[in-house]
PDB file of N, CA and C in Angstrom:
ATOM      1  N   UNK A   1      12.662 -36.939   6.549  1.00  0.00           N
ATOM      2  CA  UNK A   1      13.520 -36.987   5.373  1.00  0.00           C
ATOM      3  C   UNK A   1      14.955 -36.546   5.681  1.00  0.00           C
ATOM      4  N   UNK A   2      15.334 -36.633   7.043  1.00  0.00           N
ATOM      5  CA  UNK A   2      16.775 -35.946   7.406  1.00  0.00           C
ATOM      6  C   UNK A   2      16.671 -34.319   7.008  1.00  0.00           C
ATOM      7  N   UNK A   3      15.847 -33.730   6.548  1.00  0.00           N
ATOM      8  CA  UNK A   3      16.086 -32.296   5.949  1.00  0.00           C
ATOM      9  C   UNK A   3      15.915 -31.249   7.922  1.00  0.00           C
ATOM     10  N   UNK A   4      15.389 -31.891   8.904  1.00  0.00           N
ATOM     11  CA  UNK A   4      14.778 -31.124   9.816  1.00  0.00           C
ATOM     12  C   UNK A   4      16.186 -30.849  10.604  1.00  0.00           C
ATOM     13  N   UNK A   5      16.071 -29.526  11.496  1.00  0.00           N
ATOM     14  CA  UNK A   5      17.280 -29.395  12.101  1.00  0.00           C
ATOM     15  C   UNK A   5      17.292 -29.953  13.444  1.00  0.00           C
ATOM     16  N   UNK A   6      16.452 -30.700  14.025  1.00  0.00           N
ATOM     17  CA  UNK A   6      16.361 -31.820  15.040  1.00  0.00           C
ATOM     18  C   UNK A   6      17.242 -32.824  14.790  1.00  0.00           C
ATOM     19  N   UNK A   7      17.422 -33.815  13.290  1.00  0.00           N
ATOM     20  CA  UNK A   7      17.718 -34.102  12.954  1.00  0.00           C
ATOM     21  C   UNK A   7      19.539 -33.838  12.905  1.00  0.00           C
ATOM     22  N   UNK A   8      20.057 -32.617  12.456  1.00  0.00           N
ATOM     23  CA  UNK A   8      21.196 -32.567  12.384  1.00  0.00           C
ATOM     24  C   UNK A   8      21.468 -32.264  13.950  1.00  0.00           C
ATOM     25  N   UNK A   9      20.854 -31.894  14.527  1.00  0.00           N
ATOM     26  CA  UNK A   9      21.335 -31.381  16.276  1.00  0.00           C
ATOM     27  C   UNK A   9      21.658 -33.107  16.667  1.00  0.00           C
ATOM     28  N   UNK A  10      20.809 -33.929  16.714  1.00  0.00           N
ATOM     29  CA  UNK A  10      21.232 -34.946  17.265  1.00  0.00           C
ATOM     30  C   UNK A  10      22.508 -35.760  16.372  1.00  0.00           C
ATOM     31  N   UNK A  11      22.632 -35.988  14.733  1.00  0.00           N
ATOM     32  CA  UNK A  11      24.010 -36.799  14.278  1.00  0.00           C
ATOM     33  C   UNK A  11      25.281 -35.860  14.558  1.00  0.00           C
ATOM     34  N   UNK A  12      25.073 -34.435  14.451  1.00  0.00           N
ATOM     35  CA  UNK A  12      25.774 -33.487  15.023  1.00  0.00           C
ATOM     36  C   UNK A  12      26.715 -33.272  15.692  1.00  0.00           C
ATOM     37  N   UNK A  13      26.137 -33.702  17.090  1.00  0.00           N
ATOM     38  CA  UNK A  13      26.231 -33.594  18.345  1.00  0.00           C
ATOM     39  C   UNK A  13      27.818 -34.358  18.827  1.00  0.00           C
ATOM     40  N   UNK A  14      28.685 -33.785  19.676  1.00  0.00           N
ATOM     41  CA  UNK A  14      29.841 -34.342  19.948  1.00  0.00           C
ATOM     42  C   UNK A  14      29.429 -35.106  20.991  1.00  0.00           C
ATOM     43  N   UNK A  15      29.043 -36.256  20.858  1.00  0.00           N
ATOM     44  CA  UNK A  15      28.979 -37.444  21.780  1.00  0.00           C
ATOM     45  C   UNK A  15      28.637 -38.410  21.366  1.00  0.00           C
ATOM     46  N   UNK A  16      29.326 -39.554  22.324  1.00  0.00           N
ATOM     47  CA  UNK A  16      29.250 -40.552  21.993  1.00  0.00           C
ATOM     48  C   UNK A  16      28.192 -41.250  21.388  1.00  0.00           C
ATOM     49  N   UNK A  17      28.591 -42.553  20.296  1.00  0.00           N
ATOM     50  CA  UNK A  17      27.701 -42.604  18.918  1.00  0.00           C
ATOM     51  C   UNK A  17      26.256 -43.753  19.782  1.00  0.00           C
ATOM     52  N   UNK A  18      26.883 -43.629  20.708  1.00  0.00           N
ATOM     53  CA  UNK A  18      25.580 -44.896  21.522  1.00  0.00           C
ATOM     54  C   UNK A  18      24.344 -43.446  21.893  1.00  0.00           C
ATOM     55  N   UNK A  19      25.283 -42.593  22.065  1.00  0.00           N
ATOM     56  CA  UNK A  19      24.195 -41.256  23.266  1.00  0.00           C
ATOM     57  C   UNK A  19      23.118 -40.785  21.933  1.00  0.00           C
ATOM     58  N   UNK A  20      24.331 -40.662  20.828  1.00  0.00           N
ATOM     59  CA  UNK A  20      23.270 -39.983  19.492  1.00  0.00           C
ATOM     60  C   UNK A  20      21.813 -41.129  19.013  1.00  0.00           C
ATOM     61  N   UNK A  21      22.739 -42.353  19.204  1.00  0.00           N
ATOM     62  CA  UNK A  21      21.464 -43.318  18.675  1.00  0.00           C
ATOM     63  C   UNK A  21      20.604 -43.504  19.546  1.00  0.00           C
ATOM     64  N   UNK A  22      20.537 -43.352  21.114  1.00  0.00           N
ATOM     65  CA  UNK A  22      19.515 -43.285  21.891  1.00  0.00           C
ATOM     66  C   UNK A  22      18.686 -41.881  21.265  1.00  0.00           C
ATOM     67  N   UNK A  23      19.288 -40.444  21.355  1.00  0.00           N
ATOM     68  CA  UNK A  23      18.948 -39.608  21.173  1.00  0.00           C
ATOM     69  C   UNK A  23      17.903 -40.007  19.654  1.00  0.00           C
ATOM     70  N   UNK A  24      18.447 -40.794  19.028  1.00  0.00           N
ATOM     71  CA  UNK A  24      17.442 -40.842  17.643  1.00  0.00           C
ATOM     72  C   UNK A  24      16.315 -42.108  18.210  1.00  0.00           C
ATOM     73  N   UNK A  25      16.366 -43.036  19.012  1.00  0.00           N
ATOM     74  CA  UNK A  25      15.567 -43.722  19.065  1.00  0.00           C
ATOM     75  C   UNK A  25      14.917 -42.841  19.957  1.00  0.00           C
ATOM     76  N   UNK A  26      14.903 -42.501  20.751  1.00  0.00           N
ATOM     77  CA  UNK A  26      13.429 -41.097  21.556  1.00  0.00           C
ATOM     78  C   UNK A  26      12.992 -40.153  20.444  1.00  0.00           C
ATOM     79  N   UNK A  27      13.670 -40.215  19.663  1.00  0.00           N
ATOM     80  CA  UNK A  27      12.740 -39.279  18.771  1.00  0.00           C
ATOM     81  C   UNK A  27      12.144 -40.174  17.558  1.00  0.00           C
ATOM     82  N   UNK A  28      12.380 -40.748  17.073  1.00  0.00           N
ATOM     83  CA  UNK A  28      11.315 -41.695  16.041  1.00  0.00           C
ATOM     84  C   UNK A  28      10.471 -42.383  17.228  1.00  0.00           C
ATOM     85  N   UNK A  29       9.956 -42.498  18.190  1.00  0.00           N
ATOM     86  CA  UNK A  29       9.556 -43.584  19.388  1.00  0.00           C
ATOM     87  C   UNK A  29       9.439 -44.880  18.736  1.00  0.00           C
ATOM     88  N   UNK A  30      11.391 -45.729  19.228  1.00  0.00           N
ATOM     89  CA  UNK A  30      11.456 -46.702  19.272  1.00  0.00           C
ATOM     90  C   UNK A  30      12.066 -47.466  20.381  1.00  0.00           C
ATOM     91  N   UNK A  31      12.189 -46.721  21.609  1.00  0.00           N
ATOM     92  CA  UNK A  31      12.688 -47.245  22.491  1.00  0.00           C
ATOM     93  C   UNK A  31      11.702 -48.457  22.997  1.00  0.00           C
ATOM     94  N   UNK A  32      12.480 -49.683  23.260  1.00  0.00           N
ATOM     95  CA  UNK A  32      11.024 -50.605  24.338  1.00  0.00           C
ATOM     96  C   UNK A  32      10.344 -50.617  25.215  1.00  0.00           C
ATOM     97  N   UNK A  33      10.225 -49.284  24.807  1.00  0.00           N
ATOM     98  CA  UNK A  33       8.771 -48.635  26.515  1.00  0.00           C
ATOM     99  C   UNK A  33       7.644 -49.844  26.473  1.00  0.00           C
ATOM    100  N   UNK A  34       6.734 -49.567  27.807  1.00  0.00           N
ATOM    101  CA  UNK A  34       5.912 -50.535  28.128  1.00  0.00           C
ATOM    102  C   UNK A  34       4.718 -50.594  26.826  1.00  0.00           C
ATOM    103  N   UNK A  35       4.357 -49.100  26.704  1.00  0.00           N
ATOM    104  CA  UNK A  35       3.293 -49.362  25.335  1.00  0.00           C
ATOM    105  C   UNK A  35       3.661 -49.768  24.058  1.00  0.00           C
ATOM    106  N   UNK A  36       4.972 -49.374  23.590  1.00  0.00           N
ATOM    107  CA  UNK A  36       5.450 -49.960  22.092  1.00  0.00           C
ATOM    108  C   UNK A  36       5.421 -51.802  22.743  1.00  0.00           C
ATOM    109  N   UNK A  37       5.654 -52.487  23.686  1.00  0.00           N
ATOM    110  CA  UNK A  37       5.760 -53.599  23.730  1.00  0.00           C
ATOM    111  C   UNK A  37       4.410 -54.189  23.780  1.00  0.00           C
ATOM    112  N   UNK A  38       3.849 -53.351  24.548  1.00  0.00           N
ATOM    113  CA  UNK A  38       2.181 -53.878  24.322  1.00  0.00           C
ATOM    114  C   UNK A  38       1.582 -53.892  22.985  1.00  0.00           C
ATOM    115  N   UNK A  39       1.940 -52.834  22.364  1.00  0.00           N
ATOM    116  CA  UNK A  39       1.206 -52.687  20.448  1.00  0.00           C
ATOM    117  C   UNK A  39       2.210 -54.387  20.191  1.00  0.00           C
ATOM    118  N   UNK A  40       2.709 -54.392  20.066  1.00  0.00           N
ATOM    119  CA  UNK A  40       3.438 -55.513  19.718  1.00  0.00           C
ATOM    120  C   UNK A  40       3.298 -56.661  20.225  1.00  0.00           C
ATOM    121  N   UNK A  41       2.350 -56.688  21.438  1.00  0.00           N
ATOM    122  CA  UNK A  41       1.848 -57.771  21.858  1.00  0.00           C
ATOM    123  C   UNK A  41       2.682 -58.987  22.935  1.00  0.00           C
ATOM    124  N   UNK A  42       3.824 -57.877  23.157  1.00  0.00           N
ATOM    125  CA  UNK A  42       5.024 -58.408  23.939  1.00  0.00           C
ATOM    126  C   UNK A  42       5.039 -58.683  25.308  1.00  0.00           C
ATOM    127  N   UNK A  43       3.565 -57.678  25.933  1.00  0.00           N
ATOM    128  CA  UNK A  43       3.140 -57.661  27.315  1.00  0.00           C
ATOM    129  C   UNK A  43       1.930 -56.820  27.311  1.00  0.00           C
ATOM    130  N   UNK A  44       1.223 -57.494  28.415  1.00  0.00           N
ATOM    131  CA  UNK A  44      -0.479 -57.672  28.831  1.00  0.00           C
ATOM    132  C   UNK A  44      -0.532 -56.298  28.989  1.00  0.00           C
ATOM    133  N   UNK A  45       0.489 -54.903  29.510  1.00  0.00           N
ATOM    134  CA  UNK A  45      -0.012 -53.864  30.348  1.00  0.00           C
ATOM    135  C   UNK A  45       1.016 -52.778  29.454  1.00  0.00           C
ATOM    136  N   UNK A  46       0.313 -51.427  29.072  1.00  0.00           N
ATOM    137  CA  UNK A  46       1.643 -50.143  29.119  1.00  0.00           C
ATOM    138  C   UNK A  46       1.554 -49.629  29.869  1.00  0.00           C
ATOM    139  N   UNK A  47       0.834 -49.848  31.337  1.00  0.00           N
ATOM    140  CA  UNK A  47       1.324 -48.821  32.201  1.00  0.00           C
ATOM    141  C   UNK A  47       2.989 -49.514  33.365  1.00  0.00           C
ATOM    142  N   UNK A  48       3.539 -48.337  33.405  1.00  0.00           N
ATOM    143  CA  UNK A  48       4.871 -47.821  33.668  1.00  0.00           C
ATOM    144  C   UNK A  48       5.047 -48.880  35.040  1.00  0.00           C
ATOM    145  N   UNK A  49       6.108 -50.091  34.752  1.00  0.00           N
ATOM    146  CA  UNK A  49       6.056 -50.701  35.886  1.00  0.00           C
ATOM    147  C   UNK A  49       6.692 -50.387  37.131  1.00  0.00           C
ATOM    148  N   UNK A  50       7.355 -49.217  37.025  1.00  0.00           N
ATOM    149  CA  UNK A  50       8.332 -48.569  38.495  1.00  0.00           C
ATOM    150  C   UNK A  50       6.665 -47.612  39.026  1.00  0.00           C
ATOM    151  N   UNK A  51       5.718 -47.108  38.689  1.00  0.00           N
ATOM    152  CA  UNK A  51       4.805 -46.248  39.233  1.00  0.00           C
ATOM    153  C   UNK A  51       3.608 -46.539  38.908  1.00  0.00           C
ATOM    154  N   UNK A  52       3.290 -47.105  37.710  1.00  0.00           N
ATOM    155  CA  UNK A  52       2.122 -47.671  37.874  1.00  0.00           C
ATOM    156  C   UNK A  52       0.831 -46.942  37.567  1.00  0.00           C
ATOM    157  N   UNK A  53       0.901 -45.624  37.683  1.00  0.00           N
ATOM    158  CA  UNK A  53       0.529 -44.398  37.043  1.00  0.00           C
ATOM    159  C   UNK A  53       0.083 -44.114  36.165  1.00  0.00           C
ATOM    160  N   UNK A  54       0.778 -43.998  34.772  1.00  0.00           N
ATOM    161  CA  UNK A  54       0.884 -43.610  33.526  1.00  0.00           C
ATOM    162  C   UNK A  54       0.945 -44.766  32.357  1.00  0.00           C
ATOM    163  N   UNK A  55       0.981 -44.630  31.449  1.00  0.00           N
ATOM    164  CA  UNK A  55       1.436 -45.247  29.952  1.00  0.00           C
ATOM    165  C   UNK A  55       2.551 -45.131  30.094  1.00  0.00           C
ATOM    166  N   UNK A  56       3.762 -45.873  29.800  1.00  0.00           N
ATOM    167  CA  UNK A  56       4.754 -45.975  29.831  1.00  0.00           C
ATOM    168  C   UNK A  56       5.564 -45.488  28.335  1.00  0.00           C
ATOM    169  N   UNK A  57       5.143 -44.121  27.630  1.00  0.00           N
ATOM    170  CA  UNK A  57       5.619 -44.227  26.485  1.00  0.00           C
ATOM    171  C   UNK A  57       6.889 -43.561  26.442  1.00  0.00           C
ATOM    172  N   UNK A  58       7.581 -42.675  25.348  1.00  0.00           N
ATOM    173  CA  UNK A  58       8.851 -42.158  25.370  1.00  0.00           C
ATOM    174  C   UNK A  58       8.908 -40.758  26.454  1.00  0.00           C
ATOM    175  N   UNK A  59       7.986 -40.208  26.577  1.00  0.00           N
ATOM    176  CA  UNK A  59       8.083 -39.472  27.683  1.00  0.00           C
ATOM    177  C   UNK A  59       7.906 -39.700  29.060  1.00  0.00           C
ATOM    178  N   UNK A  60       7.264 -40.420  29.291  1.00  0.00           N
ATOM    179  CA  UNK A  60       6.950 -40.954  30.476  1.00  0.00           C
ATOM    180  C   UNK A  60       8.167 -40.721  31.452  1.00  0.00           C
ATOM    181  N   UNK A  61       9.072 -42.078  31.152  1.00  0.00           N
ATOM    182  CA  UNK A  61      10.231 -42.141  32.058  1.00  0.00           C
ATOM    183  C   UNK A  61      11.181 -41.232  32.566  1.00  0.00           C
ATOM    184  N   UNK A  62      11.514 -39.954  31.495  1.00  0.00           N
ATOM    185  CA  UNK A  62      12.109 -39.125  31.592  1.00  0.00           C
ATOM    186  C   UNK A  62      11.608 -38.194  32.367  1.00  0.00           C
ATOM    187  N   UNK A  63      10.146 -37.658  32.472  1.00  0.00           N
ATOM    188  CA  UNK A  63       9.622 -36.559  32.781  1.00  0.00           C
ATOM    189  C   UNK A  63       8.351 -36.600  33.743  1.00  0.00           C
ATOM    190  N   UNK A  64       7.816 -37.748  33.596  1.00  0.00           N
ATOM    191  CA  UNK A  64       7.050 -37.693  34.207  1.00  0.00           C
ATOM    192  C   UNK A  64       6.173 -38.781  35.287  1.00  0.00           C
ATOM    193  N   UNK A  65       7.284 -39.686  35.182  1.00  0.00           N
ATOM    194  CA  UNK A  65       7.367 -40.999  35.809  1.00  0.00           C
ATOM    195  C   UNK A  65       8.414 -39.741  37.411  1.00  0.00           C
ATOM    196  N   UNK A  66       7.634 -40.723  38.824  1.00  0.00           N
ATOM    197  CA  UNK A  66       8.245 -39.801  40.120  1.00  0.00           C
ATOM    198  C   UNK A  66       9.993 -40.394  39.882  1.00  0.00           C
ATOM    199  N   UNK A  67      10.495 -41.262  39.479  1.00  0.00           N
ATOM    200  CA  UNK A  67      11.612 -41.722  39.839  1.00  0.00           C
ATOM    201  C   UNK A  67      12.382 -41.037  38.051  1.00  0.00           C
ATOM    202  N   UNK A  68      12.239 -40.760  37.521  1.00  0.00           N
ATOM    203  CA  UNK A  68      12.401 -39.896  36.121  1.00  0.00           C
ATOM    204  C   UNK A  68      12.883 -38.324  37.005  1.00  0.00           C
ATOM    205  N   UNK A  69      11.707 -37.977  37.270  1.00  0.00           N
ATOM    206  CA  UNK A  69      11.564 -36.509  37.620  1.00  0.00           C
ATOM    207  C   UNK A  69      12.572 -36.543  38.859  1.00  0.00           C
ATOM    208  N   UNK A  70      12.903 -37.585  39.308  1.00  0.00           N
ATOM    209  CA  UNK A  70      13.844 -37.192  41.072  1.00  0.00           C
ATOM    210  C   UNK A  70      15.151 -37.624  39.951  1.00  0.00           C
ATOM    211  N   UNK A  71      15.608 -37.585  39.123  1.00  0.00           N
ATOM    212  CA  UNK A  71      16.716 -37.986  38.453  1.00  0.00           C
ATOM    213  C   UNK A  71      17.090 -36.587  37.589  1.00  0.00           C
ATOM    214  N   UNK A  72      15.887 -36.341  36.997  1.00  0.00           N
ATOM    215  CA  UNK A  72      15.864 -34.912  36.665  1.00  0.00           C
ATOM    216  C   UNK A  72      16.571 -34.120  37.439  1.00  0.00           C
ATOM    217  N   UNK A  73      16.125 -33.663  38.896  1.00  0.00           N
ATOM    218  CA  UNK A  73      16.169 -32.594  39.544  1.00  0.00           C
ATOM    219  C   UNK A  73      17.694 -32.976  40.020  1.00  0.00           C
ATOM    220  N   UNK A  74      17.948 -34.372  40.382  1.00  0.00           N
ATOM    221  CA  UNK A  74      19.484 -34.531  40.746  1.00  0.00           C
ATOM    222  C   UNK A  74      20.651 -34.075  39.597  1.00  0.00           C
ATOM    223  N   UNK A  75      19.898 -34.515  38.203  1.00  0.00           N
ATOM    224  CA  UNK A  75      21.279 -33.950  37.328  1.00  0.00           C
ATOM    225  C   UNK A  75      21.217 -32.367  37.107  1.00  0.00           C
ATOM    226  N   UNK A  76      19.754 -31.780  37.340  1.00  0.00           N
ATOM    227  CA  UNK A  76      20.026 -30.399  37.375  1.00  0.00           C
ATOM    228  C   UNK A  76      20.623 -29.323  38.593  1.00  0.00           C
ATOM    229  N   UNK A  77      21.137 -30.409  38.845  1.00  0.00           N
ATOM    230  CA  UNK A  77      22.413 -29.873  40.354  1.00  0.00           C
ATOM    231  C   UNK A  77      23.409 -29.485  39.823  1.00  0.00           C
ATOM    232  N   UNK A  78      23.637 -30.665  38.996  1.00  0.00           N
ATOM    233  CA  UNK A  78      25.361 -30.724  38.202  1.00  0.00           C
ATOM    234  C   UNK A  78      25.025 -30.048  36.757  1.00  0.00           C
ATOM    235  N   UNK A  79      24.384 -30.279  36.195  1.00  0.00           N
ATOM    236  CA  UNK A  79      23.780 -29.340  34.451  1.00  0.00           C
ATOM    237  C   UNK A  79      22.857 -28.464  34.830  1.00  0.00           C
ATOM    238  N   UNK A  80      23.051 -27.924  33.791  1.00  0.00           N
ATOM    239  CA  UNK A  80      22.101 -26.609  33.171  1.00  0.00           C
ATOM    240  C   UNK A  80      21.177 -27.598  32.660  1.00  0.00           C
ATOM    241  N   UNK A  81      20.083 -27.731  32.914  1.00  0.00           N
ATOM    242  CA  UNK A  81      18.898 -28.333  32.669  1.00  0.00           C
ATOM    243  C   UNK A  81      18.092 -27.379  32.549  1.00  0.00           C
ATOM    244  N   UNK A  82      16.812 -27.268  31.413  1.00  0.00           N
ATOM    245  CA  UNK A  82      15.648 -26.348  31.939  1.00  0.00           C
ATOM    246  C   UNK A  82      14.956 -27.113  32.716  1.00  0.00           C
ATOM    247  N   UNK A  83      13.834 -25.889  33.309  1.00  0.00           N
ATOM    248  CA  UNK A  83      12.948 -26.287  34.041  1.00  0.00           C
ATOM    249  C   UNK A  83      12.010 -27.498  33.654  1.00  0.00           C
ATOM    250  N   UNK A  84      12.368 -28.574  34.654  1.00  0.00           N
ATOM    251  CA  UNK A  84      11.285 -29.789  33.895  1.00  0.00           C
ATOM    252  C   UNK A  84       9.824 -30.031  33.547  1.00  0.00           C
ATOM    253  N   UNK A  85       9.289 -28.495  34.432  1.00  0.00           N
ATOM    254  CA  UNK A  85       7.844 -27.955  34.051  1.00  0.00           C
ATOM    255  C   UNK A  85       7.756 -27.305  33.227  1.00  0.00           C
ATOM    256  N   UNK A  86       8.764 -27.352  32.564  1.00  0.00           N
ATOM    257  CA  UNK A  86       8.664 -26.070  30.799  1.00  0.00           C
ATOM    258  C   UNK A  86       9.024 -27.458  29.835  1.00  0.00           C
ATOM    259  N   UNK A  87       9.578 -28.674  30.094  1.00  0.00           N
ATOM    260  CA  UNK A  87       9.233 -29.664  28.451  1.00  0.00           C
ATOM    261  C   UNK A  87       8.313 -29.718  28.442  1.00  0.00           C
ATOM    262  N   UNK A  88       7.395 -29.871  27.461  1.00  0.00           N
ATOM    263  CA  UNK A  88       6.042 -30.536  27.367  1.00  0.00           C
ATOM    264  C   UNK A  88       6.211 -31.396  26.300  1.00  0.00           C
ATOM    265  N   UNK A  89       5.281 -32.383  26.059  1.00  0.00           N
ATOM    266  CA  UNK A  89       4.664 -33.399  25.777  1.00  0.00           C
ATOM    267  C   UNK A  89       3.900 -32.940  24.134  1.00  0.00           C
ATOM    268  N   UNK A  90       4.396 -32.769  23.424  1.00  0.00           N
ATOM    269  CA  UNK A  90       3.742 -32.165  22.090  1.00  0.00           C
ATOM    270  C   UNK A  90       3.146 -33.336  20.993  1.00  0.00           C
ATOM    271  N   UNK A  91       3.616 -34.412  21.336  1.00  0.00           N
ATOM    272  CA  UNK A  91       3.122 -35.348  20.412  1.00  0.00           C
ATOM    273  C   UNK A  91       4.135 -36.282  20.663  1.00  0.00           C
ATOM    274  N   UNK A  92       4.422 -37.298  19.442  1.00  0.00           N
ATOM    275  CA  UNK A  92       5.368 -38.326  18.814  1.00  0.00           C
ATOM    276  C   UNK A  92       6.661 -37.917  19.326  1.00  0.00           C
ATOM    277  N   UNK A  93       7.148 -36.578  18.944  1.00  0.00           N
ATOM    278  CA  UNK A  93       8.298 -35.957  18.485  1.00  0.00           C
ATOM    279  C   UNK A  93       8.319 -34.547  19.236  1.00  0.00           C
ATOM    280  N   UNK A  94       8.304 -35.115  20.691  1.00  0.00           N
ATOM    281  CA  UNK A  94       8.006 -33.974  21.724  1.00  0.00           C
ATOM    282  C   UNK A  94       9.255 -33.129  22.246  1.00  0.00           C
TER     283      UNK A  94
END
């Protein structure tokens, strides 16, 4: 209902209006990951076509896909990143 403060952190946020609307499409999960395309009938497979591994859903790529996680650890050279073994995976709206 817009009332959550997730919500205002991301329209909020001083950056660019493409970074906020990604930021809102990972959080409603609407990005075209491999499984939203499969529910939709768009393709035969959701598992993750760079690894092959996993379900390809909104977390996946970021965190837990090997080529995600080596992207991780490179921008936490240059940012303050937390530890990528402290996000977890909580649901929908992780």
């Amino acid at each position: 209902d817009g009332r959550r403060k997730g919500w205002q952190l991301i329209w909020k946020c001083d950056i660019p209006p493409s970074a906020r609307n990604f930021a809102w499409r990972v959080a409603v999960d609407s990005l075209p990951t491999w499984q939203n395309k499969h529910k939709r009938g768009l393709e035969t497979s959701e598992l993750c076509t760079l690894c092959a591994t996993e379900l390809e859903d909104n977390f996946h790529p970021f965190l837990r896909c090997p080529l995600g996680r080596n992207l991780w650890h490179t921008m936490a050279e240059v940012w303050s990143l937390p530890d990528i073994n402290m996000v977890e995976h909580t649901g929908k709206e992780w």
